[in-house]
C-alpha atoms as a PDB file:
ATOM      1  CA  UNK A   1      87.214   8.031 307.549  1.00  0.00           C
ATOM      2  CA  UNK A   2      87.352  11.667 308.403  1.00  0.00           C
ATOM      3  CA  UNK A   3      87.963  14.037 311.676  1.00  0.00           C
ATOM      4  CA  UNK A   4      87.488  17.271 312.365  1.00  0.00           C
ATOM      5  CA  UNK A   5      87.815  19.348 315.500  1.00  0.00           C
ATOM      6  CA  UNK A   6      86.016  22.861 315.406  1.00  0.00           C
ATOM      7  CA  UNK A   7      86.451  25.147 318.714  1.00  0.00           C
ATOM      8  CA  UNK A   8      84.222  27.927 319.800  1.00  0.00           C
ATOM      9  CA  UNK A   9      87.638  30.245 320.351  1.00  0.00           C
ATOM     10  CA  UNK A  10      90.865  31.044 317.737  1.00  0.00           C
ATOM     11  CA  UNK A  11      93.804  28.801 318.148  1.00  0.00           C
ATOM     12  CA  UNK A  12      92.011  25.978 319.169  1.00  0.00           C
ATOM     13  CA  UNK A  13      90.801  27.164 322.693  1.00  0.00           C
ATOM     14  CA  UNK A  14      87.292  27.078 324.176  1.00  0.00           C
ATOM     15  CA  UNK A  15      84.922  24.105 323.985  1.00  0.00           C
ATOM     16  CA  UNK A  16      85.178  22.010 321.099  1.00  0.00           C
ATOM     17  CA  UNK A  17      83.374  19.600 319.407  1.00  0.00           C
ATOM     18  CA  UNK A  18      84.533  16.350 317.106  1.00  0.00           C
ATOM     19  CA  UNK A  19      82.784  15.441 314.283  1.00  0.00           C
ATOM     20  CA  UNK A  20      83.695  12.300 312.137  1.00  0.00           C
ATOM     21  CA  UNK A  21      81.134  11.980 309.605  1.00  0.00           C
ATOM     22  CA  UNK A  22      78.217  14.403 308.821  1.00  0.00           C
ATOM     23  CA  UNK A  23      76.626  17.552 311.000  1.00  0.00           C
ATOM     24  CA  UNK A  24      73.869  19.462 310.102  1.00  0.00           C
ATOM     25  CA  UNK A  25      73.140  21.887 313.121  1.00  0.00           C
ATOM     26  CA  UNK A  26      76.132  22.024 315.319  1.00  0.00           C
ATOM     27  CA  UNK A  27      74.680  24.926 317.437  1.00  0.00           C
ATOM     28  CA  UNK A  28      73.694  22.263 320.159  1.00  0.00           C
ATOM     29  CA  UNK A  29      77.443  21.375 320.539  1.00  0.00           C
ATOM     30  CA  UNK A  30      79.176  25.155 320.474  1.00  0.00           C
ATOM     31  CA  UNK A  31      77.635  28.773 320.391  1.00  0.00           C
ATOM     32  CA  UNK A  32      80.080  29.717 317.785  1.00  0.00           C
ATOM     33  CA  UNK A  33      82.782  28.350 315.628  1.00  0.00           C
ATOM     34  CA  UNK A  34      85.834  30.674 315.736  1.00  0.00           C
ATOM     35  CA  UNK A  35      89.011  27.532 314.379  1.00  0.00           C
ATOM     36  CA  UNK A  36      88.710  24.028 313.678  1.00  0.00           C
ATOM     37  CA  UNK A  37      91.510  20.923 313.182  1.00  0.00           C
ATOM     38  CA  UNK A  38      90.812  18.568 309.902  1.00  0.00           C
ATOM     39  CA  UNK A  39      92.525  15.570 311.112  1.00  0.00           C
ATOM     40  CA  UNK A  40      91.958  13.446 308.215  1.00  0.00           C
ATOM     41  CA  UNK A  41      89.747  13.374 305.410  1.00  0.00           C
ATOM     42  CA  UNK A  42      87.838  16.128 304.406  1.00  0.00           C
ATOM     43  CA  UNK A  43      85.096  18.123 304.806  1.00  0.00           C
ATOM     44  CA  UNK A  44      82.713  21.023 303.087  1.00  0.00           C
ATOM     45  CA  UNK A  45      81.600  23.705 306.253  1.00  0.00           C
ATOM     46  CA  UNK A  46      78.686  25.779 305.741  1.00  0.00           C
ATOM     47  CA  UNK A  47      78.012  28.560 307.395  1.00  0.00           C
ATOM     48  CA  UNK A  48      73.848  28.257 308.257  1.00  0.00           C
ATOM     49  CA  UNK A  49      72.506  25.013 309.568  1.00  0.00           C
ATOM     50  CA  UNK A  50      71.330  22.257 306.969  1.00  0.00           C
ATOM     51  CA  UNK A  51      74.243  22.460 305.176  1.00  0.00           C
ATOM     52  CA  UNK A  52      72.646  26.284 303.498  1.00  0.00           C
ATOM     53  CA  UNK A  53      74.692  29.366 303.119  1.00  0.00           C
ATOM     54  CA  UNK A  54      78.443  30.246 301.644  1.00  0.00           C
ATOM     55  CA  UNK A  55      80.226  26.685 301.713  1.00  0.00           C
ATOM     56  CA  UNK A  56      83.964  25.941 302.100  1.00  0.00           C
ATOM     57  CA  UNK A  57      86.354  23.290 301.303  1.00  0.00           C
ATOM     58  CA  UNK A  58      88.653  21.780 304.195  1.00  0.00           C
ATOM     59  CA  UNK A  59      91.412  19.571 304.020  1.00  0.00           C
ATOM     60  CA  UNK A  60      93.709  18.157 306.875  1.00  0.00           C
ATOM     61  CA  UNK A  61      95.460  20.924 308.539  1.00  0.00           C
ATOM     62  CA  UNK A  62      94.424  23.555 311.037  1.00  0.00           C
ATOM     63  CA  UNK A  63      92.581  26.887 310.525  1.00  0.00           C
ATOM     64  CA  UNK A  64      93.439  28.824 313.317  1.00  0.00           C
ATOM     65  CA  UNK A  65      91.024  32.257 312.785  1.00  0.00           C
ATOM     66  CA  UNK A  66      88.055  31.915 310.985  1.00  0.00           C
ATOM     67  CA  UNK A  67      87.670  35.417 311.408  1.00  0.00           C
ATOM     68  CA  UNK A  68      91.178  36.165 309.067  1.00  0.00           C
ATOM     69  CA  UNK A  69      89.476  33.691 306.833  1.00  0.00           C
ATOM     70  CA  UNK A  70      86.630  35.943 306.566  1.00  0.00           C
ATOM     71  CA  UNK A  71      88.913  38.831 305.567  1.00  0.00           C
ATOM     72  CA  UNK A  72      90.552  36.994 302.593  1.00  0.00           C
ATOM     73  CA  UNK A  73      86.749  36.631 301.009  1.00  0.00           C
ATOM     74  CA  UNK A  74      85.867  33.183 302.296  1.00  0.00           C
ATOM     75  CA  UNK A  75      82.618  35.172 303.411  1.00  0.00           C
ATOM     76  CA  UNK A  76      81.370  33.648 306.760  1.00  0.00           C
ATOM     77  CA  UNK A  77      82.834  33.793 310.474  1.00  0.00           C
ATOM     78  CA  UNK A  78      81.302  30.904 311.672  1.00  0.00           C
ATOM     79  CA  UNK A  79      80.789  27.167 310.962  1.00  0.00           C
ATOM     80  CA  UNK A  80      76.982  25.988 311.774  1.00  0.00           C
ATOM     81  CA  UNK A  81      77.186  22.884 309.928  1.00  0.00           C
ATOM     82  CA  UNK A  82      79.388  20.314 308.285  1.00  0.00           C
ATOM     83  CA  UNK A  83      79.537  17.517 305.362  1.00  0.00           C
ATOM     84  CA  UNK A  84      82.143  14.683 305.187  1.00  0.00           C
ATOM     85  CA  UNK A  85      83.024  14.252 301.379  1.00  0.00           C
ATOM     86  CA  UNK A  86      83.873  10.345 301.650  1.00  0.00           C
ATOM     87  CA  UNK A  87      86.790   9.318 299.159  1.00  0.00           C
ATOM     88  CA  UNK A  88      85.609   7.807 295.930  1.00  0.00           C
ATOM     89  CA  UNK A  89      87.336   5.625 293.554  1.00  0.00           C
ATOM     90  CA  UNK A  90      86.495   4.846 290.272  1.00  0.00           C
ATOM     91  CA  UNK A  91      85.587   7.303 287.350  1.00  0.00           C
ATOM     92  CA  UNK A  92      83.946  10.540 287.330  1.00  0.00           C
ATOM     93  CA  UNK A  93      81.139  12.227 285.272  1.00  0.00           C
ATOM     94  CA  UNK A  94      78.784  15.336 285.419  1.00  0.00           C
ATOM     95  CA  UNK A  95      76.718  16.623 282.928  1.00  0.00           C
ATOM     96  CA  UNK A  96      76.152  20.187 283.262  1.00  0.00           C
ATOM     97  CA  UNK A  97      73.084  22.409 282.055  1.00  0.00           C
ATOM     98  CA  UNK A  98      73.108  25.964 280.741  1.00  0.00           C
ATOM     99  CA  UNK A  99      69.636  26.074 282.111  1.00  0.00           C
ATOM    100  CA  UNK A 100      67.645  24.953 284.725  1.00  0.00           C
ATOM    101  CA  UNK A 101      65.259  21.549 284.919  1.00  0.00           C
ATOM    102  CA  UNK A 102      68.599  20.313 282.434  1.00  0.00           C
ATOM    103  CA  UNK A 103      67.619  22.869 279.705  1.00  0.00           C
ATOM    104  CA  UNK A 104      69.840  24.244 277.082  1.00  0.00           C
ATOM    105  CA  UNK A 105      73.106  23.449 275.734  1.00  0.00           C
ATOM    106  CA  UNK A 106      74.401  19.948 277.679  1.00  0.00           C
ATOM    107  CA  UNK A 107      78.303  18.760 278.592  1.00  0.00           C
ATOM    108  CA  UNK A 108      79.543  15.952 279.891  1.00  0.00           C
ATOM    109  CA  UNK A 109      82.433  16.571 282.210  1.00  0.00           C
ATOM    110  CA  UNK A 110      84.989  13.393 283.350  1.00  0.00           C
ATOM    111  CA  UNK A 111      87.269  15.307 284.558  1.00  0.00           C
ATOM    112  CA  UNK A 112      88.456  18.955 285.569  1.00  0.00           C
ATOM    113  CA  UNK A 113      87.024  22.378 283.830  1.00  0.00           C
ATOM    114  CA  UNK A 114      89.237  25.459 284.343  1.00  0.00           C
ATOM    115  CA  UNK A 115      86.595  27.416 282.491  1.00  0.00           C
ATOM    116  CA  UNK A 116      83.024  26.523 280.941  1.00  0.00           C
ATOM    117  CA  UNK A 117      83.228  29.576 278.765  1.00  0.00           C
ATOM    118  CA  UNK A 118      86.545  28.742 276.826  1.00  0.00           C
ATOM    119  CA  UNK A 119      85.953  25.016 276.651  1.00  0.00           C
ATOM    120  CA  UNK A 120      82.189  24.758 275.612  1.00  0.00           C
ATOM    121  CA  UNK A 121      81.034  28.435 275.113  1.00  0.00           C
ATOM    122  CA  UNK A 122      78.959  28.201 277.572  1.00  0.00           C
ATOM    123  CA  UNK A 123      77.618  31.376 279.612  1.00  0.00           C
ATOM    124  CA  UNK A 124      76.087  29.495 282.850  1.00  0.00           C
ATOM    125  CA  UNK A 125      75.782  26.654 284.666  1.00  0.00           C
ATOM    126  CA  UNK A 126      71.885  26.292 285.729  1.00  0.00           C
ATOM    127  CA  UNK A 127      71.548  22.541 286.867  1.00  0.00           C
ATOM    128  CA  UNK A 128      73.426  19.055 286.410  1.00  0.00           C
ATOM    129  CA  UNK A 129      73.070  15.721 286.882  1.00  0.00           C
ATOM    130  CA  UNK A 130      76.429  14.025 288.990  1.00  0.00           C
ATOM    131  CA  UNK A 131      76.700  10.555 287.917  1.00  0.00           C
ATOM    132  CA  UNK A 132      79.690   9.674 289.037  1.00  0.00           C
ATOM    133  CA  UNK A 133      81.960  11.257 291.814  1.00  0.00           C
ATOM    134  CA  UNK A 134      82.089  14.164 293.930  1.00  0.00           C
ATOM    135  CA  UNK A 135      82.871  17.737 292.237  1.00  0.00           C
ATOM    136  CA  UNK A 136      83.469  21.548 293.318  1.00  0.00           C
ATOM    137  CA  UNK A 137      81.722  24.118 291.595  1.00  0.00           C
ATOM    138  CA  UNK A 138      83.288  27.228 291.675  1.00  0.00           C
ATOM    139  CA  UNK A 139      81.718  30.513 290.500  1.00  0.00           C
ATOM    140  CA  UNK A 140      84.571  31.882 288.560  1.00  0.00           C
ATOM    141  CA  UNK A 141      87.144  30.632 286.481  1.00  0.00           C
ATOM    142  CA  UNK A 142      90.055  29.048 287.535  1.00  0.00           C
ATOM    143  CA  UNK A 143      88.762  27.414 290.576  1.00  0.00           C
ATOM    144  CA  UNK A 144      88.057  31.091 292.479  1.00  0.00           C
ATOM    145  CA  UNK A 145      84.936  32.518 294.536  1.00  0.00           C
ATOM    146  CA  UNK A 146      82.542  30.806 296.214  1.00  0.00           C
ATOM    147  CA  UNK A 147      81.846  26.841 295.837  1.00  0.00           C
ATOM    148  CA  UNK A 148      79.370  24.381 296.312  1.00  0.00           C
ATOM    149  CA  UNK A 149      80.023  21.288 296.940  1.00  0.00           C
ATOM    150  CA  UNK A 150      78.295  18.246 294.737  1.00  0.00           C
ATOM    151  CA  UNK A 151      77.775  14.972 295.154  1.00  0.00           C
ATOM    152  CA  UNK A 152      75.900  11.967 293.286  1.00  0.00           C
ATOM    153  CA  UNK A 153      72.384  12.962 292.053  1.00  0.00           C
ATOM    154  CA  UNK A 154      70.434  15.230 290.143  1.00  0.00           C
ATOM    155  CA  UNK A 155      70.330  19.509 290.521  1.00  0.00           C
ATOM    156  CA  UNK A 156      67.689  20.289 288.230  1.00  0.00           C
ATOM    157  CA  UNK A 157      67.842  24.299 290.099  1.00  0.00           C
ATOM    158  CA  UNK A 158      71.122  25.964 292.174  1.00  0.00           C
ATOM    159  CA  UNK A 159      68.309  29.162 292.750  1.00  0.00           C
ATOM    160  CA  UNK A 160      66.368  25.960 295.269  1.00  0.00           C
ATOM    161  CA  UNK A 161      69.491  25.304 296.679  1.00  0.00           C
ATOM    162  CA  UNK A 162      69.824  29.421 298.370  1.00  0.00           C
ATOM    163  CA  UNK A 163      72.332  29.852 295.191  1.00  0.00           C
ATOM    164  CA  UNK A 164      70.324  32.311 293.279  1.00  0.00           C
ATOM    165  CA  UNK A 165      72.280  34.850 291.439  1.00  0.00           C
ATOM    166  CA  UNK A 166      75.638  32.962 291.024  1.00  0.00           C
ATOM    167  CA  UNK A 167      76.690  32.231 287.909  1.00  0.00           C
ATOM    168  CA  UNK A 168      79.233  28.566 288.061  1.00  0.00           C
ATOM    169  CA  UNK A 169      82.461  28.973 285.796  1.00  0.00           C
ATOM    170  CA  UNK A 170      84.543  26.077 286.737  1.00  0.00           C
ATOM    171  CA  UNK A 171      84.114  22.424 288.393  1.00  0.00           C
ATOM    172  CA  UNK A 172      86.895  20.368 290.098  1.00  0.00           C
ATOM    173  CA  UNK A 173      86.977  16.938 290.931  1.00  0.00           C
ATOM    174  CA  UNK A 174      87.436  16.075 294.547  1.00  0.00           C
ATOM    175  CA  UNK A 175      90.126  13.443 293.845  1.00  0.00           C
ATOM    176  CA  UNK A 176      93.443  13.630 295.481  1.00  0.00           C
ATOM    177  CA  UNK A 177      92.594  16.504 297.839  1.00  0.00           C
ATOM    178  CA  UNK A 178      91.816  14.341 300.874  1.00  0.00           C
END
């Protein structure tokens, strides 16, 4: 079970609201989002309601300035929405797509991928199909830039999802990190 603790102020001051599982408009609870607490688990933020927009990974510990966030590229100010990523056990598997509606060249993916392009020439990363687990997809190599969080089910476009234009480099299994 997760916690998380997001305040309308930096350094934890102003209202604040707890959330322990899933949140998708949180605009009823604060005007803003300015720092937020992960007391256990963790959690993907997203910074439009309905889990849409730039998406970041949090694990337990305390994020005192969104704001400074923003500055080091994480791309939003403000939290409007939040996902709990429950803890799985057992294997994991993705199959990834260089095109969309799982067109193109196809991998299968049980564990971590530094880089698509050096491990299965691929160029992009269009759709996939999550089997098994919950994965980061990051849209360079190495696990940098901007992520999206997946979990079981089928992607058959990222452009549906508001991800148009981002090409995915590298996927990460959310294993240990809670």
């Amino acid at each position: 079970m997760g916690k998380i603790v997001f305040y309308e102020e930096r350094n934890f001051q102003g209202r604040s609201y707890e959330c322990m599982s899933d949140c998708s408009d949180m605009s009823s609870y604060l005007s803003r989002c300015q720092s937020c607490r992960v007391e256990s688990g963790c959690f993907m933020v997203y910074e439009r309601p309905n889990y849409m927009g730039m998406q970041f990974f949090m694990r337990r510990g305390e994020y005192h300035d969104m704001q400074r966030m923003m500055s080091m590229g994480m791309m939003f100010d403000s939290i409007r929405s939040c996902r709990m990523i429950p803890y799985h056990r057992g294997q994991f598997r993705m199959r990834i797509y260089e095109r969309e509606n799982f067109g193109g060249q196809m991998n299968e993916l049980m564990d971590d991928c530094d880089n698509i392009m050096d491990r299965y020439r691929m160029n992009d990363c269009m759709s996939c199909h999550v089997m098994d687990g919950h994965w980061l997809m990051y849209e360079q190599p190495q696990y940098r830039g901007r992520m999206m969080y997946l979990r079981p089910g089928e992607y058959r476009s990222f452009r549906d999802m508001g991800m148009s234009g981002m090409r995915w480099m590298s996927m990460r299994r959310i294993t240990d990190m809670c």
